[in-house]
Protein backbone atom coordinates (compact mmCIF):
# COMPACT_ATOMS: atom_id res chain seq x y z
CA UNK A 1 0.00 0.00 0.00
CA UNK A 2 1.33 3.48 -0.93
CA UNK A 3 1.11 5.97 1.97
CA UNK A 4 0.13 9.45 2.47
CA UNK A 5 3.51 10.70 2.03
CA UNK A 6 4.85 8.84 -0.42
CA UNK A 7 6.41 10.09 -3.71
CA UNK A 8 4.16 8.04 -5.15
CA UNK A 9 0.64 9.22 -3.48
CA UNK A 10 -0.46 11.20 -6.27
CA UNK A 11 0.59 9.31 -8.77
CA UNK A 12 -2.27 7.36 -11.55
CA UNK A 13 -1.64 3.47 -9.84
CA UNK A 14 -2.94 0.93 -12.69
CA UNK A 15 -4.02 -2.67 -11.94
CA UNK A 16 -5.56 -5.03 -13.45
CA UNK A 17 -8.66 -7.19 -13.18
CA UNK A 18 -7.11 -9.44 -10.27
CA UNK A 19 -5.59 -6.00 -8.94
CA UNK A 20 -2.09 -6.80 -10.03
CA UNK A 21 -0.32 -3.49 -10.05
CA UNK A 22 0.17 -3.18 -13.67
CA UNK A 23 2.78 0.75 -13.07
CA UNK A 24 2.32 4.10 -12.45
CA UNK A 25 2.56 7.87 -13.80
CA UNK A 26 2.24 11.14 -12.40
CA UNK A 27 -0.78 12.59 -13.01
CA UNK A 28 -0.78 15.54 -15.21
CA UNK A 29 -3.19 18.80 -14.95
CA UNK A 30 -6.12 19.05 -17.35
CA UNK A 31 -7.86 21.62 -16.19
CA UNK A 32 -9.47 22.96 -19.19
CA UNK A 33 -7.44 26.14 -20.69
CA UNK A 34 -8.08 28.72 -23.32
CA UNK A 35 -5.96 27.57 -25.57
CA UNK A 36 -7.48 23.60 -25.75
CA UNK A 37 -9.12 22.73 -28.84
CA UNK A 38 -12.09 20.56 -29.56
CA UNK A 39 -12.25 17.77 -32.13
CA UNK A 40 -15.66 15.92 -33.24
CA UNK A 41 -14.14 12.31 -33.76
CA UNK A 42 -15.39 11.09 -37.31
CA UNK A 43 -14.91 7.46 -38.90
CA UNK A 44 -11.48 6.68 -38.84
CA UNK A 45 -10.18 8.67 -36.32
CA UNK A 46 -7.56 7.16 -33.88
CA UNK A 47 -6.15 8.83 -30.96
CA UNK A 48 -2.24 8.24 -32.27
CA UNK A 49 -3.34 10.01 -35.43
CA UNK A 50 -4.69 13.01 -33.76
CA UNK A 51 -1.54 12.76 -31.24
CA UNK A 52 0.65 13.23 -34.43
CA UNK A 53 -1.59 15.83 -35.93
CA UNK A 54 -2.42 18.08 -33.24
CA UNK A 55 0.76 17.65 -30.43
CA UNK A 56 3.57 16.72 -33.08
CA UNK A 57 3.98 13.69 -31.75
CA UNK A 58 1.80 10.03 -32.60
CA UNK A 59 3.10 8.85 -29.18
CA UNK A 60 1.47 11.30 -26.97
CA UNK A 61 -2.04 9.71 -27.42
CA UNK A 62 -2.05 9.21 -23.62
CA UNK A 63 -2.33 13.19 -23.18
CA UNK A 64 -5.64 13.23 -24.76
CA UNK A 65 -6.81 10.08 -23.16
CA UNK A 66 -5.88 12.07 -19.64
CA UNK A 67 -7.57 14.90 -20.75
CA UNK A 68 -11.16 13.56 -22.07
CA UNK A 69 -11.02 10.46 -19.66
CA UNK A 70 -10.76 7.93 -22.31
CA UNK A 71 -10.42 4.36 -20.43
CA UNK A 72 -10.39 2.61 -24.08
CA UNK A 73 -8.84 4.45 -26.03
CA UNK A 74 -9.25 1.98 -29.37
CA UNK A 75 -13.63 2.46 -29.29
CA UNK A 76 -13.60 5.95 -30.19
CA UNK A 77 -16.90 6.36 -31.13
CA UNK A 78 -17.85 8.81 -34.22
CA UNK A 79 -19.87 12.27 -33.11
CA UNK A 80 -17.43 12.32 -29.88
CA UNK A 81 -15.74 15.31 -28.62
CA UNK A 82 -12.15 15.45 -27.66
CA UNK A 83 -10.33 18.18 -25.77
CA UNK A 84 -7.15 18.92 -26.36
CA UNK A 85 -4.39 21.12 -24.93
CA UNK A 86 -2.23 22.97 -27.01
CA UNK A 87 1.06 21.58 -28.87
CA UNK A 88 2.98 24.46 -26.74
CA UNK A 89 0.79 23.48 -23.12
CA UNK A 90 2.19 20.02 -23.87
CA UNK A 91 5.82 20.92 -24.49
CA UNK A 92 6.22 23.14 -21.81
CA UNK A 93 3.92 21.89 -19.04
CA UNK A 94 3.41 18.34 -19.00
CA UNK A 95 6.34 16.97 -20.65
CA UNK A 96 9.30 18.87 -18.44
């Protein structure tokens, strides 16, 4: 068990079905900003793709899970909307 004052106490613990610990991240802020965009997911649409085209990066698709609470990521369903924080949020926030 991870205590109070642990480096790890606010970090994002994942476990499985069992409740195997399966790692851990820091969480990251997404409080929504001014500078977030919106996208309507259409057919198609995969969150590595929209990584690439809107961060600059395909392998930042876990920032816009984070930020629009996506817990399976690969059922993107058409008609959804998707917040996103900025390419320059990303670099200088969340990825320092």
């Amino acid at each position: 068990m991870i205590g109070r004052d642990s480096r790890y106490a606010r970090c994002l613990l994942y476990r499985d079905s069992d409740g195997t610990s399966l790692g851990m991240r820091q969480r990251i802020d997404t409080t929504p900003r001014h500078d977030d965009r919106l996208h309507t997911v259409v057919e198609g649409d995969r969150l590595d793709l929209l990584a690439h085209r809107y961060l600059g990066d395909a392998r930042l698709w876990w920032i816009i899970c984070d930020y629009n609470d996506l817990f399976f990521p690969l059922a993107l369903e058409p008609g959804l909307a998707l917040r996103i924080p900025s390419r320059e949020h990303v670099q200088m926030r969340l990825l320092d």
